[in-house]
N, C-alpha and C. Protein backbone atom coordinates (compact mmCIF):
# COMPACT_ATOMS: atom_id res chain seq x y z
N UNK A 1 44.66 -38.70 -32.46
CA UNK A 1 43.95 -39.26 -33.60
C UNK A 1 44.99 -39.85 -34.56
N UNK A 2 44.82 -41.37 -35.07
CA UNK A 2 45.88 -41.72 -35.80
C UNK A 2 45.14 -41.32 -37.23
N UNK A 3 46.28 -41.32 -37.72
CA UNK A 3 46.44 -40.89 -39.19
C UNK A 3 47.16 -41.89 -40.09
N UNK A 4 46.07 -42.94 -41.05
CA UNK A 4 46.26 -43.98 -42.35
C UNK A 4 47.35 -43.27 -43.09
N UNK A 5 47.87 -43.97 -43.78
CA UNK A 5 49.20 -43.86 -44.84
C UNK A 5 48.75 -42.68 -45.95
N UNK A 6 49.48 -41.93 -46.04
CA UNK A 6 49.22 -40.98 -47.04
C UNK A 6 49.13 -41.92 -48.71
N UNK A 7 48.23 -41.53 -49.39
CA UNK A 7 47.72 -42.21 -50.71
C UNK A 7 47.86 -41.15 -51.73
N UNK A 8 49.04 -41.79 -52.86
CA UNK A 8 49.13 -41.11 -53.79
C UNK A 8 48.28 -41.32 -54.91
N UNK A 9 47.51 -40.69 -55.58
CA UNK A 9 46.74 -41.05 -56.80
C UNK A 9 47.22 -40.64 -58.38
N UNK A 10 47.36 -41.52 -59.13
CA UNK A 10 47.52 -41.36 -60.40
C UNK A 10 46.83 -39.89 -60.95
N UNK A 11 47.67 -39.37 -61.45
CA UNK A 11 46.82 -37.59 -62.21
C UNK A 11 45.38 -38.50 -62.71
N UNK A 12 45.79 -39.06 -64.06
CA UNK A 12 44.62 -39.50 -64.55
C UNK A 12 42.84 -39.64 -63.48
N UNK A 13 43.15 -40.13 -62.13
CA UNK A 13 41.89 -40.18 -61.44
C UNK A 13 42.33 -38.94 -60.74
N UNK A 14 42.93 -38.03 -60.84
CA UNK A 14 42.67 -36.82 -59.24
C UNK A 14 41.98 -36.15 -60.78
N UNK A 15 42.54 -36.07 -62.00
CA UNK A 15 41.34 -34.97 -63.25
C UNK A 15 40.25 -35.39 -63.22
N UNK A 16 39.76 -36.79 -62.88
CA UNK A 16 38.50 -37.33 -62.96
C UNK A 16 37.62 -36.52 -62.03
N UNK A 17 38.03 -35.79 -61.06
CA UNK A 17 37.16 -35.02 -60.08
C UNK A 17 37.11 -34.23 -59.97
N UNK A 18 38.59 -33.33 -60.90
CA UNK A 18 38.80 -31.69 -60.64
C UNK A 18 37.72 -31.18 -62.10
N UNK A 19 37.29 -30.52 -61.75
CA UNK A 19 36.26 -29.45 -63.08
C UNK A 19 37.20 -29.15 -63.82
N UNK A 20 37.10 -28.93 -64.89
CA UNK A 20 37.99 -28.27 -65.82
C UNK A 20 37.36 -26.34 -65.42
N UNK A 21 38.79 -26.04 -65.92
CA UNK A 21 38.61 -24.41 -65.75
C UNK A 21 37.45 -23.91 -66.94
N UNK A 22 37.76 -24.50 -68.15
CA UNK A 22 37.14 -23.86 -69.20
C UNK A 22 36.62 -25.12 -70.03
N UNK A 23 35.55 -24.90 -70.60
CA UNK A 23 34.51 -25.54 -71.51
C UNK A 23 36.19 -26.55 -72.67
N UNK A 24 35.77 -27.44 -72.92
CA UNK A 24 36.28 -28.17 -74.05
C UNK A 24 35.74 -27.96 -75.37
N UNK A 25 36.65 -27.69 -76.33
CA UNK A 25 36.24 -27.29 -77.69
C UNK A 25 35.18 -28.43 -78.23
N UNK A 26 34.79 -28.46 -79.39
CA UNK A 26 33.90 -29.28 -79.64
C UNK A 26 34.66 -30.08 -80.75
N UNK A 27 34.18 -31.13 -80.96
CA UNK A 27 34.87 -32.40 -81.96
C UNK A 27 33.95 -33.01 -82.69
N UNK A 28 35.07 -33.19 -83.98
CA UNK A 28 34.75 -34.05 -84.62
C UNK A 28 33.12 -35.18 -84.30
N UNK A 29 32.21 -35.13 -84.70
CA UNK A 29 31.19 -36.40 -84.01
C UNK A 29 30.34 -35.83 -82.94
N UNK A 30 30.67 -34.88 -82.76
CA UNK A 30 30.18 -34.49 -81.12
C UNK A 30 28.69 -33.69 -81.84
N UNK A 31 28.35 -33.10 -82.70
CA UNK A 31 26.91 -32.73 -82.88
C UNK A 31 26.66 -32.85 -84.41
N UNK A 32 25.48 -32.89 -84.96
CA UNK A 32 24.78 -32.70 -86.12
C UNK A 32 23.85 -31.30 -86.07
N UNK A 33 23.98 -30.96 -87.58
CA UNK A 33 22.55 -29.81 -87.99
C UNK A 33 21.57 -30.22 -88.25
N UNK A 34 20.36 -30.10 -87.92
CA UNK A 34 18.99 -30.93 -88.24
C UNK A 34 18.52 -29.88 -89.84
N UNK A 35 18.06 -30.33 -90.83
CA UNK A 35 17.50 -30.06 -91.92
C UNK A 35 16.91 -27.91 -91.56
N UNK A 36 16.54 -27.96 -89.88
CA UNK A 36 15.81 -26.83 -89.51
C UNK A 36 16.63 -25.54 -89.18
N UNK A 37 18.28 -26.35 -89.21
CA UNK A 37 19.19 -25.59 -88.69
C UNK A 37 19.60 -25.74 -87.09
N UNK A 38 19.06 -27.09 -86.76
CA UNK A 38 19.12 -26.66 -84.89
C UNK A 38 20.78 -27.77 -84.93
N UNK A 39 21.52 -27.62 -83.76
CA UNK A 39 22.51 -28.49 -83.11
C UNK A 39 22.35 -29.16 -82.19
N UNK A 40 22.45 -30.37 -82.38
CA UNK A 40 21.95 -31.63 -81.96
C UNK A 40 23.01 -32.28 -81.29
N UNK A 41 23.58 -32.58 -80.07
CA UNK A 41 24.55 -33.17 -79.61
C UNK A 41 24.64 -34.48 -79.53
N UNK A 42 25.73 -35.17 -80.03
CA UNK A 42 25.38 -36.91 -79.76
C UNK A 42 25.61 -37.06 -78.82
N UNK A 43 25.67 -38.51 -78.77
CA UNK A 43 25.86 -39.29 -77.34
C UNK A 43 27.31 -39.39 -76.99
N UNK A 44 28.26 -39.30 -78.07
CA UNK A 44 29.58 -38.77 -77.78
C UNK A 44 29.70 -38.00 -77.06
N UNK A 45 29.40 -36.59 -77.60
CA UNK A 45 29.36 -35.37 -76.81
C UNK A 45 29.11 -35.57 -75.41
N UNK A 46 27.86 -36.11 -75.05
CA UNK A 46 27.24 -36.04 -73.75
C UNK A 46 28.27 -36.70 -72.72
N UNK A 47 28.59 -38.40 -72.95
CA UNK A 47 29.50 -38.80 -72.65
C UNK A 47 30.90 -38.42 -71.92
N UNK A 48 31.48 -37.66 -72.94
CA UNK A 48 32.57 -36.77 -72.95
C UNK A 48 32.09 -36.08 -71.86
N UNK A 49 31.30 -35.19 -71.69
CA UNK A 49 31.08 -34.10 -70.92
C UNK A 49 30.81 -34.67 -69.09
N UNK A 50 30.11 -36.05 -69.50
CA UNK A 50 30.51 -36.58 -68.09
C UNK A 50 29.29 -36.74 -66.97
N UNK A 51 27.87 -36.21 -67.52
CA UNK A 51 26.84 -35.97 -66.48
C UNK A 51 25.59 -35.20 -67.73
N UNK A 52 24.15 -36.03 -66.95
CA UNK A 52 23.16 -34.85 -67.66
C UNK A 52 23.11 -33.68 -67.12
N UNK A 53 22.45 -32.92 -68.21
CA UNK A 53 22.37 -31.95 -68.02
C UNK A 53 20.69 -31.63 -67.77
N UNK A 54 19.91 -32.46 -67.51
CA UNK A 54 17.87 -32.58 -67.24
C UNK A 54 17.60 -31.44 -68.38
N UNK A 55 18.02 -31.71 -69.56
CA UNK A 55 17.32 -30.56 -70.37
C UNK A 55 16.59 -31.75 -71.33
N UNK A 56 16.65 -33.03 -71.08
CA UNK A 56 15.65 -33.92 -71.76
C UNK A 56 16.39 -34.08 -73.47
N UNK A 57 18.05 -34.00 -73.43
CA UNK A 57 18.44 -34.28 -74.60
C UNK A 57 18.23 -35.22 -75.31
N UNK A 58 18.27 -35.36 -76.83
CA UNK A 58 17.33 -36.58 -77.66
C UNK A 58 18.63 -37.30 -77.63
N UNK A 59 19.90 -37.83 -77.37
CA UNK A 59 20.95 -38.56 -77.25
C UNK A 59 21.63 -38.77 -76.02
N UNK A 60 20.96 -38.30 -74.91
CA UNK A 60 21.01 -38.03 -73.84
C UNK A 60 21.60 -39.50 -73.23
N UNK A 61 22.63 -40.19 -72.88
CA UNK A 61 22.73 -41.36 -72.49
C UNK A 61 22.54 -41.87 -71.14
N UNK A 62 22.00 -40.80 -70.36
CA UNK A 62 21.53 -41.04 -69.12
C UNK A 62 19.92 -41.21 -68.89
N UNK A 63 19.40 -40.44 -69.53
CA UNK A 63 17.70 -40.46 -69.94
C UNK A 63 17.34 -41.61 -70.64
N UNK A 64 17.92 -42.07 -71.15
CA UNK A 64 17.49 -43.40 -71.65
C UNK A 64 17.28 -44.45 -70.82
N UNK A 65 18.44 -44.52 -69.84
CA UNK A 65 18.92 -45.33 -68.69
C UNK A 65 17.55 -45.42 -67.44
N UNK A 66 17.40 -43.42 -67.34
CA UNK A 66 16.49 -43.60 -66.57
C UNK A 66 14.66 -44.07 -67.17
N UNK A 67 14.51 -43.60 -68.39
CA UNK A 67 13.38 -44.19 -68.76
C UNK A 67 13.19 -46.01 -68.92
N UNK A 68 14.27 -46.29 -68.86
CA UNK A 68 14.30 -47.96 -68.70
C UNK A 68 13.52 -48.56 -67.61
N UNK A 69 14.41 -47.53 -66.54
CA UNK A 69 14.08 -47.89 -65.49
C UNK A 69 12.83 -48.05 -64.78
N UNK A 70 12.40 -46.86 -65.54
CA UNK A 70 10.88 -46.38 -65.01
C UNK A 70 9.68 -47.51 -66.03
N UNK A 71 10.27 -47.74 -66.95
CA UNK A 71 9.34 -48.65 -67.89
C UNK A 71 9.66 -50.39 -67.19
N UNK A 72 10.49 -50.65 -66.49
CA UNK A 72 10.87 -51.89 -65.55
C UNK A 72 9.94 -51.96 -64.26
N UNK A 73 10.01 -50.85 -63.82
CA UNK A 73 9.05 -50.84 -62.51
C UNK A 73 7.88 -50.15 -62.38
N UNK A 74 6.81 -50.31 -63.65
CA UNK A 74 5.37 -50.07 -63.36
C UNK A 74 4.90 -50.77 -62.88
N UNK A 75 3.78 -51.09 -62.88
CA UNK A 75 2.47 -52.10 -62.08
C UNK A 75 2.52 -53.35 -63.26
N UNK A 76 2.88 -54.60 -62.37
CA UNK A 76 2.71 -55.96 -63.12
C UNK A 76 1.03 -56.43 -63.01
């Protein structure tokens, strides 16, 4: 069996795939308190983090994407 050239990858893309061990602190921008007391994550946050999470977040930047979608392909 031949074997292609070994391929070195920049760190920057091999972190793009490895999980982090532990949660990332939270930042600057990354949530608000609503008047009720709740924490509200922006779209920063979500971003950052890299993937939804289907909990139907109100900044959710993937849920938006998919409700587009679904409002594009009803019945003409």
């Amino acid at each position: 069996m031949a074997v292609g050239p070994l391929r070195i990858l920049p760190l920057h893309l091999i972190l793009r795939f490895v999980p982090s061990a532990a949660p990332q602190p939270l930042q600057p921008g990354d949530f608000y308190l609503t008047p009720e007391g709740y924490m509200v994550f922006t779209e920063q946050y979500h971003r950052r983090r890299g993937s939804c999470c289907g909990n139907g977040c109100r900044h959710c930047p993937w849920q938006a994407a998919r409700d587009k979608k679904k409002a594009n392909s009803g019945p003409k």
